[in-house]
Protein backbone atom coordinates (compact mmCIF):
# COMPACT_ATOMS: atom_id res chain seq x y z
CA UNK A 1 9.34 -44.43 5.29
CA UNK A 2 11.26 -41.87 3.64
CA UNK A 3 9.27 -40.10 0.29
CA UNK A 4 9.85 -37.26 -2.31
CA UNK A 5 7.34 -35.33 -3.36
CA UNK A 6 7.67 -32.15 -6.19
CA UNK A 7 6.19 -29.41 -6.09
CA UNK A 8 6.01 -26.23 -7.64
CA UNK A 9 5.36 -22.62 -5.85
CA UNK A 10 4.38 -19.42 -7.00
CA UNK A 11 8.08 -18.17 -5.36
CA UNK A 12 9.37 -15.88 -7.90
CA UNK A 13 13.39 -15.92 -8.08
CA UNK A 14 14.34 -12.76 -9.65
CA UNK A 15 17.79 -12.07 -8.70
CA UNK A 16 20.65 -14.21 -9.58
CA UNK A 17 20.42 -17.50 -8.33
CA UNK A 18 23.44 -18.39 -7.30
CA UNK A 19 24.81 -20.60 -4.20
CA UNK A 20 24.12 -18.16 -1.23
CA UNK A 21 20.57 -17.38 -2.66
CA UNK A 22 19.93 -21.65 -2.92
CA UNK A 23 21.39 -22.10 0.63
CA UNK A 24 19.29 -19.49 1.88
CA UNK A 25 16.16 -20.54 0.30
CA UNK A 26 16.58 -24.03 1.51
CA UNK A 27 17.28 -22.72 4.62
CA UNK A 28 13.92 -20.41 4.33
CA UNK A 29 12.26 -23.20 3.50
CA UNK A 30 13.52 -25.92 6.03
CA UNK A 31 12.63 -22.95 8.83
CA UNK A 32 8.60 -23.05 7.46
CA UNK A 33 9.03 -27.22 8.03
CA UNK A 34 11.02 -27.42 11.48
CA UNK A 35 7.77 -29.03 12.64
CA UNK A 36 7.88 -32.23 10.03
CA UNK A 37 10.22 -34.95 9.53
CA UNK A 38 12.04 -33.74 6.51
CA UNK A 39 15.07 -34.92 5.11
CA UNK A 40 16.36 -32.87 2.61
CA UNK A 41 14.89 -29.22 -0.26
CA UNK A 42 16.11 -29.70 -3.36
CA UNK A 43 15.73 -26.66 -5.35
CA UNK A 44 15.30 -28.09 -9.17
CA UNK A 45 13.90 -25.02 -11.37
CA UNK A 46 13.84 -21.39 -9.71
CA UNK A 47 12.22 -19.12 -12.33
CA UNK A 48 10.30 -15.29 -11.54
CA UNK A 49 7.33 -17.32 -11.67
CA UNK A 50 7.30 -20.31 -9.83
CA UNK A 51 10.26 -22.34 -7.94
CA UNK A 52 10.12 -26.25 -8.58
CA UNK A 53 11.40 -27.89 -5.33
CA UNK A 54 11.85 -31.78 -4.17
CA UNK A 55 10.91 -32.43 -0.76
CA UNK A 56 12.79 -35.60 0.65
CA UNK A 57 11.38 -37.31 4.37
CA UNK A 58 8.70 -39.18 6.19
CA UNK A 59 6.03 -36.13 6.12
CA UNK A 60 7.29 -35.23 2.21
CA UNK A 61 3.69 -35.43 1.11
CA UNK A 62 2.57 -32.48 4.02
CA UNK A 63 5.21 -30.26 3.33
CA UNK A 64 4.68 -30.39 0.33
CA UNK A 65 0.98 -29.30 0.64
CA UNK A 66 1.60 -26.95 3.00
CA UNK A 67 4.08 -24.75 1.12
CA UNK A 68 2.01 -24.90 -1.84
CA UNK A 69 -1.13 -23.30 0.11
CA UNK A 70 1.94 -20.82 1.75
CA UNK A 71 3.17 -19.37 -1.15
CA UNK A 72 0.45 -20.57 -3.65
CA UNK A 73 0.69 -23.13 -7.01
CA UNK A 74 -0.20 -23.24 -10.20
CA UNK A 75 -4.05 -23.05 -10.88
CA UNK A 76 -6.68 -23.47 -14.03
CA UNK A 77 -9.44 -21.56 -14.55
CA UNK A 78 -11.85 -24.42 -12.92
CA UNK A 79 -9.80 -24.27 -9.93
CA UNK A 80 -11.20 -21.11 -8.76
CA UNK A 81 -13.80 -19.82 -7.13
CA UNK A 82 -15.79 -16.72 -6.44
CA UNK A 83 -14.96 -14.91 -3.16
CA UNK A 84 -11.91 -17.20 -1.98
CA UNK A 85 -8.57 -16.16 -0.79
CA UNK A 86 -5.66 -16.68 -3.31
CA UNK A 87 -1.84 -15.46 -2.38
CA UNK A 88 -0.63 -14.01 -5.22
CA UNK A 89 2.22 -11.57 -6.33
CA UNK A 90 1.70 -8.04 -7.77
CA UNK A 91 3.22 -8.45 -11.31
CA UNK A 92 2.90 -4.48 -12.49
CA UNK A 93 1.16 -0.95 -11.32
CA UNK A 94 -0.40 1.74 -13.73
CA UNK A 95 -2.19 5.16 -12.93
CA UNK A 96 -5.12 3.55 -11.92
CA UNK A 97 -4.97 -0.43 -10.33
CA UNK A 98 -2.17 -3.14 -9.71
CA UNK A 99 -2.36 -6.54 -11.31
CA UNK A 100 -1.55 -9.51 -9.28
CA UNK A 101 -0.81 -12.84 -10.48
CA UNK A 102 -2.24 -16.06 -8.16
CA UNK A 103 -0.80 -18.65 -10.76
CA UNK A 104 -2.92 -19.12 -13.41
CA UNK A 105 -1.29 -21.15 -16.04
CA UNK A 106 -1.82 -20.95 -19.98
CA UNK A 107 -3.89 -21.23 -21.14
CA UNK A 108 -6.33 -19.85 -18.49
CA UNK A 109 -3.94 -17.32 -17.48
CA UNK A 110 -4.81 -14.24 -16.02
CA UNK A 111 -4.18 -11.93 -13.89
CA UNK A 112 -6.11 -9.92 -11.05
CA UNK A 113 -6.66 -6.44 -11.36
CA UNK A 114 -7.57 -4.53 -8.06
CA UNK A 115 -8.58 -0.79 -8.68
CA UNK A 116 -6.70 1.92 -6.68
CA UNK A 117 -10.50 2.66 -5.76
CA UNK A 118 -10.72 -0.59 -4.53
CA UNK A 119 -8.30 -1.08 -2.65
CA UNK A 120 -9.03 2.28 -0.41
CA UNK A 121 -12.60 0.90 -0.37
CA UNK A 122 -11.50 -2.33 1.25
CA UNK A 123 -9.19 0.01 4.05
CA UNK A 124 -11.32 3.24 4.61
CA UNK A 125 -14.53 2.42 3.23
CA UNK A 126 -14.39 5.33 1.50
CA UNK A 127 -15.17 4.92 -2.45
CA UNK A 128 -13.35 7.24 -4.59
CA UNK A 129 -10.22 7.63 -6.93
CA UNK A 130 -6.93 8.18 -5.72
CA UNK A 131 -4.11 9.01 -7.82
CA UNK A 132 -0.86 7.19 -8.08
CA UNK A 133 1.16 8.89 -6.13
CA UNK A 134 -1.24 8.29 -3.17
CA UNK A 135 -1.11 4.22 -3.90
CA UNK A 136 2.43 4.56 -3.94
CA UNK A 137 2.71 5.92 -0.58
CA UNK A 138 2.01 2.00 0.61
CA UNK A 139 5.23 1.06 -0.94
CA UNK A 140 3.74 -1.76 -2.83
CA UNK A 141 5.62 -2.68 -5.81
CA UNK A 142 6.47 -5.55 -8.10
CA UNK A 143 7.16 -9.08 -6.23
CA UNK A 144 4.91 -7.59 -3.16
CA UNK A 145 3.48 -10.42 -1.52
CA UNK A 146 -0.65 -10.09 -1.67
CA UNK A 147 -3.53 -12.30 -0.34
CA UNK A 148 -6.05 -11.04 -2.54
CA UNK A 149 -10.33 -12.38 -3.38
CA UNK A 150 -11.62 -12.94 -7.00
CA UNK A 151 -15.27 -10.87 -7.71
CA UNK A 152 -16.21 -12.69 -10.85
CA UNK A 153 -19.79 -10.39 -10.70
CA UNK A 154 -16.88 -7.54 -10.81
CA UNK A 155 -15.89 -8.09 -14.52
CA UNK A 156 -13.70 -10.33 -16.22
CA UNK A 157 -11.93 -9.03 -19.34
CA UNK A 158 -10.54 -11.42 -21.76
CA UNK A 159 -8.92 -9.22 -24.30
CA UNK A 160 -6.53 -7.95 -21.46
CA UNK A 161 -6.72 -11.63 -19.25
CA UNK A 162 -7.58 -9.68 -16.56
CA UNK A 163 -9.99 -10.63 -13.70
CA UNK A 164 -11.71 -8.24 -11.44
CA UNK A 165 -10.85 -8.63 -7.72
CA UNK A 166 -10.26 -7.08 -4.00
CA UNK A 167 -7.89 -7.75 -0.81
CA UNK A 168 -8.81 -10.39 1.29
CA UNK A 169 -9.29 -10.04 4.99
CA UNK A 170 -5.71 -11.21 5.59
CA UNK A 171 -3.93 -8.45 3.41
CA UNK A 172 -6.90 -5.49 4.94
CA UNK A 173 -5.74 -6.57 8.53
CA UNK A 174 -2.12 -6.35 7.62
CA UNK A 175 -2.05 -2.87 5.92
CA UNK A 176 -4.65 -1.65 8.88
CA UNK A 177 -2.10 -2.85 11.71
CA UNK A 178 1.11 -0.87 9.69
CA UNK A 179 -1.35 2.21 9.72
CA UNK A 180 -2.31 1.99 13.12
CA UNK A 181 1.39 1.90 14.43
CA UNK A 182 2.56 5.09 12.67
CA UNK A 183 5.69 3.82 12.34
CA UNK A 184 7.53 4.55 8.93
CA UNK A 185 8.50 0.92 6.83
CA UNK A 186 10.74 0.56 4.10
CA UNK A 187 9.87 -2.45 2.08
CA UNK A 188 13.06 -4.00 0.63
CA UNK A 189 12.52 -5.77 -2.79
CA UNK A 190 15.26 -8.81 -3.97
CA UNK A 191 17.43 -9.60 -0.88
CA UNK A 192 17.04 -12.31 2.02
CA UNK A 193 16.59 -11.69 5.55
CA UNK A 194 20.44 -12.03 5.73
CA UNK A 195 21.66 -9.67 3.38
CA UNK A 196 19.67 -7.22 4.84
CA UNK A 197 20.46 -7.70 8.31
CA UNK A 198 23.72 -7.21 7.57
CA UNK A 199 23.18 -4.02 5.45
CA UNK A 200 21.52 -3.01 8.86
CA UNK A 201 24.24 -3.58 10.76
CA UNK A 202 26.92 -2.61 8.51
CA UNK A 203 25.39 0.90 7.97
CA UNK A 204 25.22 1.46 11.38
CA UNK A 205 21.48 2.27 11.77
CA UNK A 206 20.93 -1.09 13.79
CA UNK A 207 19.10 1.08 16.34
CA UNK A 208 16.71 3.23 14.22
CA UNK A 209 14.78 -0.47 13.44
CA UNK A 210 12.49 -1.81 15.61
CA UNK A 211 12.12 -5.67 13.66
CA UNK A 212 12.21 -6.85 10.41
CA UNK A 213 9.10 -8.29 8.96
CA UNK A 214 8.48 -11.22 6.64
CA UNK A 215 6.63 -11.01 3.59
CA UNK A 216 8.05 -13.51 1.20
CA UNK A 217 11.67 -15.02 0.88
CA UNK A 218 12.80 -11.85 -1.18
CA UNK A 219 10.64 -9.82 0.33
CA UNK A 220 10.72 -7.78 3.87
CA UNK A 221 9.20 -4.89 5.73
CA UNK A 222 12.12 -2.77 7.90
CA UNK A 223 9.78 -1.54 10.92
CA UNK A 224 11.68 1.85 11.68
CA UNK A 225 11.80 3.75 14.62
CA UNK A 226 9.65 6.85 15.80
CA UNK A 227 11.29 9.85 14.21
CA UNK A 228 13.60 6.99 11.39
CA UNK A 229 12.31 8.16 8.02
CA UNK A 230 12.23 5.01 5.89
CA UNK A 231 12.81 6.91 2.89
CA UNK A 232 15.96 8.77 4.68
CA UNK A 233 17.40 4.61 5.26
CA UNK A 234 17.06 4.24 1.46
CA UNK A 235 21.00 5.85 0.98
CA UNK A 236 22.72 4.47 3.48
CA UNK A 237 21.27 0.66 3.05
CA UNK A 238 21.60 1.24 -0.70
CA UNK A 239 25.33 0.62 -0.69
CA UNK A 240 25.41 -3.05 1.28
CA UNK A 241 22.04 -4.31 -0.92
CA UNK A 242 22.61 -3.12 -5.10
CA UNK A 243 20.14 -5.85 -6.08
CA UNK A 244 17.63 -4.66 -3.87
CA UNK A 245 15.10 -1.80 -4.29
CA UNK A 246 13.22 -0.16 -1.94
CA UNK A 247 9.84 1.30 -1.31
CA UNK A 248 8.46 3.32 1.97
CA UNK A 249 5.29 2.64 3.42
CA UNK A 250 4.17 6.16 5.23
CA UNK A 251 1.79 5.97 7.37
CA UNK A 252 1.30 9.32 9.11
CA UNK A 253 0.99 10.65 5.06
CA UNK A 254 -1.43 7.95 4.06
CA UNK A 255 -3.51 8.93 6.69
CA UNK A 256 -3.07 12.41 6.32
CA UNK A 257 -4.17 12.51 2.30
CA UNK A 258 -7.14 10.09 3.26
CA UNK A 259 -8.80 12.74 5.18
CA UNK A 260 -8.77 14.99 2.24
CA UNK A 261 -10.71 12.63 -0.22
């Protein structure tokens, strides 16, 4: 019996949405549900928020369900709890923290605000400030893809909507397996696996990449050689991706300016 079920995702669409970015995210999406009997994606409302979607088939009601705990859906305050994992999206970065959004809705919306000291907590256990320029070493941006935890006996402040919080297991095993490799990334920011495989390609620098990582459908990590600077791929990749922007991820330097804390 075939069903349609709606749903909406906290899948932020913010290039412009036109037909090869709605083939390509039904195509994205239809790859995440080989497993289930599905029909047909409709794409309904893509927004830099969330991404409305009907889901047409026999196992409508599961896909549905899963993608929403894949990508994350909109929440109210009494849906969360203290400690859980919640995917979210990093919505901004100042001198001192990055905010994430995990789909709060108005009016219980807020964000979560993970300190810079934080965050090196959760990776070195090692508690003290880092400046900026050291967080931006991890090339994490706007639109990065996050799993973070909510500490409600960490703060909440109302004035700003902001809720205290840290990375979750899954995001502290991620960043810890890109440090361990020592291999440069360069996190590319508003293009599909696609585009940027043929930006690879068509620059010519198909060999100084090892794979291309998933992080969200807009959203990849470019694993780069030994001895490919990620930042050095920026100006030749530029060229065959102008939405896109780009972001390195160093490990050998993250590393490096940890020791001297």
């Amino acid at each position: 019996m075939t069903e349609e079920v709606r749903v909406k995702i906290l899948l932020p669409i913010y290039v412009q949405f036109n037909q090869n970015i709605r083939r390509s995210l039904i195509g994205f999406l239809k790859s995440l549900l080989s497993d289930l009997d599905i029909s047909e994606i409709i794409v309904i409302n893509p927004q830099k928020r969330f991404t409305e979607i009907a889901i047409r088939g026999a196992d409508a009601h599961i896909a549905g369900k899963f993608l929403e705990k894949e990508f994350g859906k909109s929440l109210t305050w009494n849906d969360l709890r203290d400690g859980e994992e919640y995917r979210g999206i990093v919505r901004s970065v100042n001198n001192n923290a990055f905010y994430v959004d995990i789909g709060l809705v108005d009016p219980d919306y807020f964000r979560v605000k993970i300190t810079f000291k934080e965050f090196i907590r959760s990776l070195f256990r090692v508690s003290k400030d880092i400046p900026e320029d050291l967080f931006n070493l991890f090339g994490i941006r706007q639109y990065f893809p996050i799993y973070v935890k909510v500490v409600f006996s960490a703060g909440i402040d109302e004035n700003k909507r902001v809720i205290f919080g840290s990375l979750s297991r899954r995001s502290v095993n991620m960043l810890l397996s890109w440090l361990r490799m020592r291999l440069d990334r360069l996190i590319i920011y508003g293009a599909t696996r696609s585009q940027v495989e043929k930006a690879v390609k068509a620059s010519g620098h198909f060999r100084d990449v090892v794979s291309l990582e998933r992080l969200g459908f807009l959203e990849y990590a470019l694993v780069c050689k030994w001895g490919t600077s990620a930042k050095g791929l920026i100006p030749e990749l530029g060229p065959y991706l102008p939405s896109a922007t780009f972001a390195p991820f160093y490990p050998r330097l993250i590393k490096k300016r940890i020791k001297l804390l």
